[in-house]
N, C-alpha and C. Protein backbone atom coordinates (compact mmCIF):
# COMPACT_ATOMS: atom_id res chain seq x y z
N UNK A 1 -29.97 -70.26 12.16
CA UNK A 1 -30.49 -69.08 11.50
C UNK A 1 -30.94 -69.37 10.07
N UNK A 2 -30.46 -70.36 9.24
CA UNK A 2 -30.74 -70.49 7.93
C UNK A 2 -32.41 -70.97 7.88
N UNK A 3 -33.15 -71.22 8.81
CA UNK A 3 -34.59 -71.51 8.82
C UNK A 3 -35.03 -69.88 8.94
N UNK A 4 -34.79 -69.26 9.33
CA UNK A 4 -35.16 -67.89 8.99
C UNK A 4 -35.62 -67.41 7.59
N UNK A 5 -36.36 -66.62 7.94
CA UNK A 5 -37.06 -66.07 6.44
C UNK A 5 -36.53 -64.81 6.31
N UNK A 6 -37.46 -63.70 5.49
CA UNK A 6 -37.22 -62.76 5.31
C UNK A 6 -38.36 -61.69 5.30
N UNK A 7 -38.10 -60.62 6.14
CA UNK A 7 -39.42 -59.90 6.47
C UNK A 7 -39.44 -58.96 5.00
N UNK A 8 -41.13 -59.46 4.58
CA UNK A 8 -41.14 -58.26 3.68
C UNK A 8 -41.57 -56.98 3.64
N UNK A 9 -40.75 -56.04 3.07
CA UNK A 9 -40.72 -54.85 3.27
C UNK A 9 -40.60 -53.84 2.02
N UNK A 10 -40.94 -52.77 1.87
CA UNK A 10 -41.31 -51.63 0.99
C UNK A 10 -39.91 -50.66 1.38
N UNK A 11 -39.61 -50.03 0.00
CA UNK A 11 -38.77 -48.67 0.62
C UNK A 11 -39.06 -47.95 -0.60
N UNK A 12 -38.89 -46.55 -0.50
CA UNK A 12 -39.08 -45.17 -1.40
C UNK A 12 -37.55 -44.91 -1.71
N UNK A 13 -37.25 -44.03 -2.70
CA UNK A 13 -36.34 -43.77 -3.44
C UNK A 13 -37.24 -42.02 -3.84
N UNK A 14 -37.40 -41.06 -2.70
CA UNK A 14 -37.81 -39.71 -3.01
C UNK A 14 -37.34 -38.81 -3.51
N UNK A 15 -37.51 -38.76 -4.83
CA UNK A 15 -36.60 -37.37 -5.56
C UNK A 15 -37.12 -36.40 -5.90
N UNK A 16 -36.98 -35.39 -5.17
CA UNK A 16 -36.89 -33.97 -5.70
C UNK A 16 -37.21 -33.22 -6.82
N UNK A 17 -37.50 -31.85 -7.26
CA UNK A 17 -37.07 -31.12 -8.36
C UNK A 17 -36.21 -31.10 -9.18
N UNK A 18 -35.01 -31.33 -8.13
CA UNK A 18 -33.65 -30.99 -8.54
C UNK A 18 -33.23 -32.72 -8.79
N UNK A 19 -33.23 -33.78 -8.65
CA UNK A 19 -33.19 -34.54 -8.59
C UNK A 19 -32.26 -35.39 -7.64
N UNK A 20 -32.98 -34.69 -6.76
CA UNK A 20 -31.63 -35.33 -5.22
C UNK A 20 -33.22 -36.00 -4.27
N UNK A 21 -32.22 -36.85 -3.65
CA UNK A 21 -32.97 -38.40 -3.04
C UNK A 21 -33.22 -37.84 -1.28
N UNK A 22 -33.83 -38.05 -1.05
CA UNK A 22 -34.56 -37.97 0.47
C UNK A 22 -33.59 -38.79 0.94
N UNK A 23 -32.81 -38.90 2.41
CA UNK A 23 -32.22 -39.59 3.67
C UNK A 23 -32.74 -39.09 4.43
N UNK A 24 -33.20 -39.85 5.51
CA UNK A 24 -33.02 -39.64 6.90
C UNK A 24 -32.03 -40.35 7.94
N UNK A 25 -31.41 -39.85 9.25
CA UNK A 25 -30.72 -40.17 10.27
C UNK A 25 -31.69 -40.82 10.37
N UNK A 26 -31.64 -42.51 11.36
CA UNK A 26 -32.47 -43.06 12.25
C UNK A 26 -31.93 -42.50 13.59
N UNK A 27 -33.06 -42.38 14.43
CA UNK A 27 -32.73 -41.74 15.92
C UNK A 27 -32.11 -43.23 16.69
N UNK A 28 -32.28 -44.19 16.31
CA UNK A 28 -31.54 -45.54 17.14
C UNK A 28 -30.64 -45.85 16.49
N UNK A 29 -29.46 -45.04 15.84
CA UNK A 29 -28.49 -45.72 14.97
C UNK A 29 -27.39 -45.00 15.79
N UNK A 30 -26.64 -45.66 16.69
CA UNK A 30 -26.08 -45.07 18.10
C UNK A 30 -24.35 -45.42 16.96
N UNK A 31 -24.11 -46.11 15.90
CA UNK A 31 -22.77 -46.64 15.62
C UNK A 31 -21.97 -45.73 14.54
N UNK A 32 -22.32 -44.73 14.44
CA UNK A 32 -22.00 -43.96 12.89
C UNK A 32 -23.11 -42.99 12.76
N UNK A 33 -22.53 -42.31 11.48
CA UNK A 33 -23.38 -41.75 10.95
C UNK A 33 -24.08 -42.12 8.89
N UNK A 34 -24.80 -42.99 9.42
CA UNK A 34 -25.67 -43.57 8.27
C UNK A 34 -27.07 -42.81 8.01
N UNK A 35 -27.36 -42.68 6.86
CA UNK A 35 -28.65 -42.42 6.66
C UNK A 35 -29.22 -43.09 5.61
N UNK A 36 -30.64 -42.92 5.85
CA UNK A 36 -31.50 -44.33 4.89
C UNK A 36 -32.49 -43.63 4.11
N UNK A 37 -33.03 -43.80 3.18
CA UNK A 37 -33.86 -43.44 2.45
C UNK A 37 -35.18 -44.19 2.96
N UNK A 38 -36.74 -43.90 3.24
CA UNK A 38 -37.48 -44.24 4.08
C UNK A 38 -37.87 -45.77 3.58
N UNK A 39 -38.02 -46.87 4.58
CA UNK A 39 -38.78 -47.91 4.30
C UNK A 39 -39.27 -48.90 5.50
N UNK A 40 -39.78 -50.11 4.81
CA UNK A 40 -40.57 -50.45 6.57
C UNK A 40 -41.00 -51.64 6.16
N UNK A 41 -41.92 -52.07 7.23
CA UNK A 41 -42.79 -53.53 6.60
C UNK A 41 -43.69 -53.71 6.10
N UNK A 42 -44.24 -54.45 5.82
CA UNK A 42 -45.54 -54.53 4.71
C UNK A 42 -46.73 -55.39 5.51
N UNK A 43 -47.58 -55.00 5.96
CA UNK A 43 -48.83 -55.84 6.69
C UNK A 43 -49.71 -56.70 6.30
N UNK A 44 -49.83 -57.68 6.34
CA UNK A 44 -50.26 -58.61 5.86
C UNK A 44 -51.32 -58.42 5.01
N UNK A 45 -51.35 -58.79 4.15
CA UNK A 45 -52.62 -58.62 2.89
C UNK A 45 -51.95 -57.39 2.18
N UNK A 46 -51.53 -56.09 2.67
CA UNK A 46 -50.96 -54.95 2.38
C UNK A 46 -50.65 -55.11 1.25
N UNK A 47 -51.35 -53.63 0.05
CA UNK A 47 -50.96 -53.58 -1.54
C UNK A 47 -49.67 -52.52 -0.91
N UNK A 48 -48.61 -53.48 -1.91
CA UNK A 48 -46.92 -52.95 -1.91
C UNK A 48 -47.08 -51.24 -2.03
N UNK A 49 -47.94 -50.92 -2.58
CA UNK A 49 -47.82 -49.14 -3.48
C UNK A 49 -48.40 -48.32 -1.92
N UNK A 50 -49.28 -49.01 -1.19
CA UNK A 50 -50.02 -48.24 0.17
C UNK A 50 -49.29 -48.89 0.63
N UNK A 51 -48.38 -49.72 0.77
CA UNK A 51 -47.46 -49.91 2.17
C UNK A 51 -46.11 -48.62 1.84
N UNK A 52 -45.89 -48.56 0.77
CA UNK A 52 -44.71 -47.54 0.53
C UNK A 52 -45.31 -46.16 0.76
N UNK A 53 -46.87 -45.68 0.53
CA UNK A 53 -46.95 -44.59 0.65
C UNK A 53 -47.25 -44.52 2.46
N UNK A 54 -47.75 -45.24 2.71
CA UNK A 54 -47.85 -45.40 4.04
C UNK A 54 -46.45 -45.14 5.07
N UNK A 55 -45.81 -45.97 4.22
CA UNK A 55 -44.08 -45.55 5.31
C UNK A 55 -43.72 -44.38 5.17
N UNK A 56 -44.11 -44.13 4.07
CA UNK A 56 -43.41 -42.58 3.41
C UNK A 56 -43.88 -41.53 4.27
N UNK A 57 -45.35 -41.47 4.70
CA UNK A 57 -46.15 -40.86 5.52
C UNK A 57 -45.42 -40.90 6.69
N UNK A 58 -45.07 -41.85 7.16
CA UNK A 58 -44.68 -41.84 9.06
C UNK A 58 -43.79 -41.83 9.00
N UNK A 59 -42.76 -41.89 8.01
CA UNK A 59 -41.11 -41.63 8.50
C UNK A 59 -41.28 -40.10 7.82
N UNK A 60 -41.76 -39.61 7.00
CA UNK A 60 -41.39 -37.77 6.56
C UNK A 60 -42.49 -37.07 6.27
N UNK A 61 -43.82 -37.08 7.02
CA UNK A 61 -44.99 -36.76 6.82
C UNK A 61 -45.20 -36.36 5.34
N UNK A 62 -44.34 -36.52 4.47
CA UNK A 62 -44.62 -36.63 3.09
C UNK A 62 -46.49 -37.18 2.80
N UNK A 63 -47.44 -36.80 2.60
CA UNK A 63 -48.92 -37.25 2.42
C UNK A 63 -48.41 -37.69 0.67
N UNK A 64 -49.90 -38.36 0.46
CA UNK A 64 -50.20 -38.71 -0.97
C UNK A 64 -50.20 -37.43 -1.69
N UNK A 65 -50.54 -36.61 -0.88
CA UNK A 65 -50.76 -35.08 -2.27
C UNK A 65 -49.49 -34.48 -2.17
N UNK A 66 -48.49 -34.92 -1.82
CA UNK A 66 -47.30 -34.12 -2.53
C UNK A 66 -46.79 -35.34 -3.05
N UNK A 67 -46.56 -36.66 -3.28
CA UNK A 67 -46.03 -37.81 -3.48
C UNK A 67 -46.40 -38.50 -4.97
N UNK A 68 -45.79 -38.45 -6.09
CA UNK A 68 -46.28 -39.47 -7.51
C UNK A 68 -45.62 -40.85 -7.03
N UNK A 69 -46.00 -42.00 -7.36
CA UNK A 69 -44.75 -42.85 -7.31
C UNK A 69 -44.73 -43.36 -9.04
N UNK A 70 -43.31 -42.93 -9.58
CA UNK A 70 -43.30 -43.51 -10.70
C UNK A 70 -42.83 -44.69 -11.14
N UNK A 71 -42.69 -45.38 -10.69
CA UNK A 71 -41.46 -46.77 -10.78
C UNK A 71 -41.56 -47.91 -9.66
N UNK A 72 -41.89 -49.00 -9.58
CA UNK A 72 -41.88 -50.19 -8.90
C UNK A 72 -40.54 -50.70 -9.58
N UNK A 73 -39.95 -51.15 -8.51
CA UNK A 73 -38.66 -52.54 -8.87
C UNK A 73 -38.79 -53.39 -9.75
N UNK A 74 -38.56 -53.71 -10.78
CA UNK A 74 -39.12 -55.04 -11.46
C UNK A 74 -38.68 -57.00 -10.38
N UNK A 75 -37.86 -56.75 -9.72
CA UNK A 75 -37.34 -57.78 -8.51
C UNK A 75 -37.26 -57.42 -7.39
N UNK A 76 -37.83 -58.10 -6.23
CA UNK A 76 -37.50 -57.39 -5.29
C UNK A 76 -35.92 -58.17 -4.85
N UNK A 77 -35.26 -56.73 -3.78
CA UNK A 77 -33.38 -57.23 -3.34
C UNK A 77 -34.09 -57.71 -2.39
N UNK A 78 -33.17 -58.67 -1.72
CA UNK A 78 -33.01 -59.23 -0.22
C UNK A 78 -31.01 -58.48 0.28
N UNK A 79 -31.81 -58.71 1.83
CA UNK A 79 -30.16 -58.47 2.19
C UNK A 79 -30.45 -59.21 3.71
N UNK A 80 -29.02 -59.59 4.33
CA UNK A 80 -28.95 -60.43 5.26
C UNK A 80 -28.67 -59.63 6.37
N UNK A 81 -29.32 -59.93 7.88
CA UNK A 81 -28.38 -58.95 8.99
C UNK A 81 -27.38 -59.50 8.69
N UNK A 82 -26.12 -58.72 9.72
CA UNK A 82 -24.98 -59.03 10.18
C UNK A 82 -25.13 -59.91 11.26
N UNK A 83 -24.19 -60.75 11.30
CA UNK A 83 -24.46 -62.01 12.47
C UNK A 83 -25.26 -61.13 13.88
N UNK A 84 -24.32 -59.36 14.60
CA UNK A 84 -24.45 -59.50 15.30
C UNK A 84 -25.89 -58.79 16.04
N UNK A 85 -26.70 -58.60 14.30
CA UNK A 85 -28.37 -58.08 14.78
C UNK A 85 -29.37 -59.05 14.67
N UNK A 86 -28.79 -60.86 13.66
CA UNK A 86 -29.55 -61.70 13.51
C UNK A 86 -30.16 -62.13 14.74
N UNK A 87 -31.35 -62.63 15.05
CA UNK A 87 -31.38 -62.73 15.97
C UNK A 87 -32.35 -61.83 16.99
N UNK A 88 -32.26 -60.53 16.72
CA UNK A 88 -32.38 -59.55 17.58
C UNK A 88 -33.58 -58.50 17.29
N UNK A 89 -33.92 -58.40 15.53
CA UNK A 89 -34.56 -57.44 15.10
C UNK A 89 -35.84 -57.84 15.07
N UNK A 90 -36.64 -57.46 15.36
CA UNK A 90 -37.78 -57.98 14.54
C UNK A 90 -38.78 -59.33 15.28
N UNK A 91 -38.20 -59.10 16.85
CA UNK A 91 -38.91 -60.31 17.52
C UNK A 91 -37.93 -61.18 17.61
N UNK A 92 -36.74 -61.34 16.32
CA UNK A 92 -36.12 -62.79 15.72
C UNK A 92 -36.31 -63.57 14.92
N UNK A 93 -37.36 -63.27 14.38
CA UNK A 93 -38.03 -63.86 13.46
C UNK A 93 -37.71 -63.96 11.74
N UNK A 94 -36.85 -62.89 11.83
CA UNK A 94 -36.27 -63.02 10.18
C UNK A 94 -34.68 -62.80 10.20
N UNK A 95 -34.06 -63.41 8.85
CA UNK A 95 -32.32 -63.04 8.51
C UNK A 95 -32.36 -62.06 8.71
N UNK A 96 -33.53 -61.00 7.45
CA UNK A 96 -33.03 -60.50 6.65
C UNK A 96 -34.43 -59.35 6.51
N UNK A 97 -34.13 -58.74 4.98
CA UNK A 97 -35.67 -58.04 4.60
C UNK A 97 -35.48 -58.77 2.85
N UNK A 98 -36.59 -58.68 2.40
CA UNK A 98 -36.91 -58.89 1.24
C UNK A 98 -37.91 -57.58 0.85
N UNK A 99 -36.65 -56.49 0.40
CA UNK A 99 -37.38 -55.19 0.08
C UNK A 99 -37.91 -55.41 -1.91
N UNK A 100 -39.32 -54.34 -2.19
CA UNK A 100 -39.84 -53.83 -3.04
C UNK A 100 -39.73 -52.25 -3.13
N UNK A 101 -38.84 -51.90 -3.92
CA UNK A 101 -38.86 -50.50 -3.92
C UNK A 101 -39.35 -49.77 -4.74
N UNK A 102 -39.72 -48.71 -4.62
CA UNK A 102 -40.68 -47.08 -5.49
C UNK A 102 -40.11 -46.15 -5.53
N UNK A 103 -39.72 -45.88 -6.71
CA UNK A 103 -39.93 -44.34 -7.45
C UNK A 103 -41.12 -43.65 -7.14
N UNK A 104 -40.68 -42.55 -6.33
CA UNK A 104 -41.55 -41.41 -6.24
C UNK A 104 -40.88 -40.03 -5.68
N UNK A 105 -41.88 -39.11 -6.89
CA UNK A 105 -41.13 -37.92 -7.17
C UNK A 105 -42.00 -37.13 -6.07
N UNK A 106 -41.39 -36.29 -5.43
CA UNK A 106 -41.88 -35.20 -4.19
C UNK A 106 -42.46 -34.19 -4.79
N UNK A 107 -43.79 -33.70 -4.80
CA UNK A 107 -43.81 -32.26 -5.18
C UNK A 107 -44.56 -31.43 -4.08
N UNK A 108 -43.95 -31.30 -2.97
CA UNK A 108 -43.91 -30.20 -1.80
C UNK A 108 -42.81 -29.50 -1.79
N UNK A 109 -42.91 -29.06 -0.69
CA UNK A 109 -41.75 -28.12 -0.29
C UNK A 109 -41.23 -28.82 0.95
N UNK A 110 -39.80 -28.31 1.22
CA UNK A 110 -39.19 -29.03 2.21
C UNK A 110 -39.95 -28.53 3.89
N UNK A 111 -40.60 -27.67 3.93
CA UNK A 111 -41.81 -27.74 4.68
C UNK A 111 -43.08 -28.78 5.12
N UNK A 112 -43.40 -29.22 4.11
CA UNK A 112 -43.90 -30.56 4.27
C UNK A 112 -43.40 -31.37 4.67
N UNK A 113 -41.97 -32.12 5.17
CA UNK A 113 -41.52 -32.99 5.85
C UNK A 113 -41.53 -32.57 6.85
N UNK A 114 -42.13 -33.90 7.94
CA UNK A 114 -42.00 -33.43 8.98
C UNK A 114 -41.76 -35.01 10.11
N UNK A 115 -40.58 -35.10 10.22
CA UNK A 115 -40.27 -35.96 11.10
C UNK A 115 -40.84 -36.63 12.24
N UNK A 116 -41.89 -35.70 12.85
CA UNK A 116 -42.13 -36.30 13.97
C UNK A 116 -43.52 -36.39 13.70
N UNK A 117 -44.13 -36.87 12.30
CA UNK A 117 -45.59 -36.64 11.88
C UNK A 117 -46.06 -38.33 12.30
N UNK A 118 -45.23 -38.95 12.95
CA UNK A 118 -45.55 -40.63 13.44
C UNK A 118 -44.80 -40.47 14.61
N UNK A 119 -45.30 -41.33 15.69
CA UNK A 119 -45.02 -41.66 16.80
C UNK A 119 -44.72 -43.36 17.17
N UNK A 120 -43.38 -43.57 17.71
CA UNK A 120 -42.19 -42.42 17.79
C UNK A 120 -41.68 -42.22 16.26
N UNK A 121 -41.35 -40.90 16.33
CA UNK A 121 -40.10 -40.93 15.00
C UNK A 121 -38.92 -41.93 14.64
N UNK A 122 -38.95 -41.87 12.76
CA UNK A 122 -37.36 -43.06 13.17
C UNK A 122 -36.25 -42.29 12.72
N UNK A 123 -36.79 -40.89 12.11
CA UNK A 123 -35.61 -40.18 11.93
C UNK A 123 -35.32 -38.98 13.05
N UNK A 124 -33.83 -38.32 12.78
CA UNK A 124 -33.74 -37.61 13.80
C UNK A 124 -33.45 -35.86 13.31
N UNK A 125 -32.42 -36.35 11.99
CA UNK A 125 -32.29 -35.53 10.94
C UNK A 125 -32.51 -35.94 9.30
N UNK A 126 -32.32 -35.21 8.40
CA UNK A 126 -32.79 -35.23 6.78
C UNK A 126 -32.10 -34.39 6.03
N UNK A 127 -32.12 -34.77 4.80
CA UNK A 127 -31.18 -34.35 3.46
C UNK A 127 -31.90 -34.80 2.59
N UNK A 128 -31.37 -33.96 1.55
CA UNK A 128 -31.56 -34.33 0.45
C UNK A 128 -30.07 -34.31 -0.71
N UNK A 129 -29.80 -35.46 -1.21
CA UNK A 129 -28.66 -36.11 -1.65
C UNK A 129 -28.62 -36.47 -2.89
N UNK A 130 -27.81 -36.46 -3.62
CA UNK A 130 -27.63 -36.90 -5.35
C UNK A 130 -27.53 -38.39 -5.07
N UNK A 131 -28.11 -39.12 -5.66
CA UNK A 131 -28.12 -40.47 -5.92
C UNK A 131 -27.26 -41.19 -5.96
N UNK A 132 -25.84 -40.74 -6.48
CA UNK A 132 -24.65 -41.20 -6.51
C UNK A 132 -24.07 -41.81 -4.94
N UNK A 133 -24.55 -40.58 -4.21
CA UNK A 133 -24.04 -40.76 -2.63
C UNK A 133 -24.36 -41.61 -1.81
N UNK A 134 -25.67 -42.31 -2.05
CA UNK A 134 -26.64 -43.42 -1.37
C UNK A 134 -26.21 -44.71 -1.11
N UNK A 135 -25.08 -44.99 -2.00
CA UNK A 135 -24.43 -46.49 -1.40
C UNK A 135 -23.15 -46.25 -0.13
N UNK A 136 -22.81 -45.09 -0.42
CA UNK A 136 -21.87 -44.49 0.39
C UNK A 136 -22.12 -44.01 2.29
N UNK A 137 -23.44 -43.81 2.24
CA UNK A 137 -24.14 -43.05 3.43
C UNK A 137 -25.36 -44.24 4.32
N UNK A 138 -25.39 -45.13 3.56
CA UNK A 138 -26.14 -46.13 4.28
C UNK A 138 -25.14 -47.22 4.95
N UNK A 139 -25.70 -47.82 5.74
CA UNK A 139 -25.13 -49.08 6.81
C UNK A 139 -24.01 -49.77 5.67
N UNK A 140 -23.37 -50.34 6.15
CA UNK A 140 -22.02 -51.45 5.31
C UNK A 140 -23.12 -52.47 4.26
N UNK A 141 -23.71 -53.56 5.64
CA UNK A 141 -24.78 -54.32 4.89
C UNK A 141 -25.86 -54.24 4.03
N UNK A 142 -26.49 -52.49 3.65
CA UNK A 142 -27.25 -52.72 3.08
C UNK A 142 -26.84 -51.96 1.56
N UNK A 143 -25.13 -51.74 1.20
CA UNK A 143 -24.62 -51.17 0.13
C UNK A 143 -25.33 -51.51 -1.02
N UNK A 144 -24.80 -53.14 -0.99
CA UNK A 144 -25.47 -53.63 -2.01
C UNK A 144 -26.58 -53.38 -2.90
N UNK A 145 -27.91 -53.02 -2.32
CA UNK A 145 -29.23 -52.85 -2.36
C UNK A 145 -29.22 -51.80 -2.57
N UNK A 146 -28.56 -50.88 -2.24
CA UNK A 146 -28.47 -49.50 -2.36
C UNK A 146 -28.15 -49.11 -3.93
N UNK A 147 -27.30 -49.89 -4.54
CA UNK A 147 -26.75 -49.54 -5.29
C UNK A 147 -27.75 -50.22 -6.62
N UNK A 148 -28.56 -51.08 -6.27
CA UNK A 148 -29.53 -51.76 -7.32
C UNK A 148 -30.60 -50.83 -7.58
N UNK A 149 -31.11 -50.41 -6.34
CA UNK A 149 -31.75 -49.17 -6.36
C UNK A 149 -31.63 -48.14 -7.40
N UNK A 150 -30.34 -47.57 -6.96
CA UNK A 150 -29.72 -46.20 -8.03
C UNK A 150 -29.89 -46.63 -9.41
N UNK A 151 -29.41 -48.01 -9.19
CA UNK A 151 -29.09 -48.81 -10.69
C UNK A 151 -30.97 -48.63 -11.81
N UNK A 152 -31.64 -49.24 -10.93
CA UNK A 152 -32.87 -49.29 -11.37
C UNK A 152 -33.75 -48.21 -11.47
N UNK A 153 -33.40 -46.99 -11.10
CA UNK A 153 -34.15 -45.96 -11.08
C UNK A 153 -33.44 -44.97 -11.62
N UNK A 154 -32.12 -44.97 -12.27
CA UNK A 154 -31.05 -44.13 -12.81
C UNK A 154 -31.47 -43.01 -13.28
N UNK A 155 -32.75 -43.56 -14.62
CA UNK A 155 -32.86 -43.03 -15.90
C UNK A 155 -33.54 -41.76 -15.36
N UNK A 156 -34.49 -42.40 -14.58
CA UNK A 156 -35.94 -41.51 -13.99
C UNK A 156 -35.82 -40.70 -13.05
N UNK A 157 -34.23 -40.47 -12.20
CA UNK A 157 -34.20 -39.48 -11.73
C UNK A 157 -33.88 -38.05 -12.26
């Protein structure tokens, strides 16, 4: 596995009015109850800012006209599967992800999300959550990242 790379990938950090963060349930997350803040892969040639608004689009029909993004990562995190998804995700083809994440502030209404605005959906349900809670509510493995996130976007929520 150590010849493995790392798929790169985009994720959003969506905050609110109030300043609480977008989760969604994934509908294939059969082990718990985790939820993720939206993100995905990046297509080859793909500018990082249209791959994030792009995910943002098909995981919470969130469009560009309710969406600012204020904040790019200055580094992007990596994180590793767990032995027992290496292997398995993604064709096989990667450890891990090597995410770039965005600040971006929502200005719709919770009407505008709409889960099933991509086919298939990856969420099943949604919240909206204080920032604090986000290392707490995502998978074991991806705490870490979670928490660089909050870390890096603190000020601006």
């Amino acid at each position: 596995m150590d010849e493995l790379g790392y798929r790169p990938c985009v994720g959003v950090m969506l905050v609110n009015a109030d300043g609480k963060v977008f989760v969604g349930r994934r509908i294939d997350n059969k082990e718990g109850d985790w939820w993720q803040m939206p993100q995905g892969g990046v297509d080859e040639g793909e500018d990082l800012a249209a791959a994030a608004l792009r995910e943002l689009a098909e995981e919470t029909g969130a469009g560009a006209e309710h969406v600012t993004i204020l904040k790019r990562m200055e580094e992007p995190v990596r994180y590793d599967l767990p032995e027992e998804l290496m292997g398995k995700l993604w064709g096989g083809k990667y450890r891990g992800q090597e995410q770039v994440w965005f600040l971006a502030r929502f200005g719709g209404s919770d009407a505008d999300i709409d889960l099933e605005a991509h086919d298939p959906p990856e969420f099943c349900d949604w919240k909206w959550v204080e920032p604090e809670q986000l290392p707490e509510l995502i998978v074991p493995f991806k705490k870490r990242v979670y928490r660089a996130v909050v870390e890096a976007f603190r000020e601006l929520v």
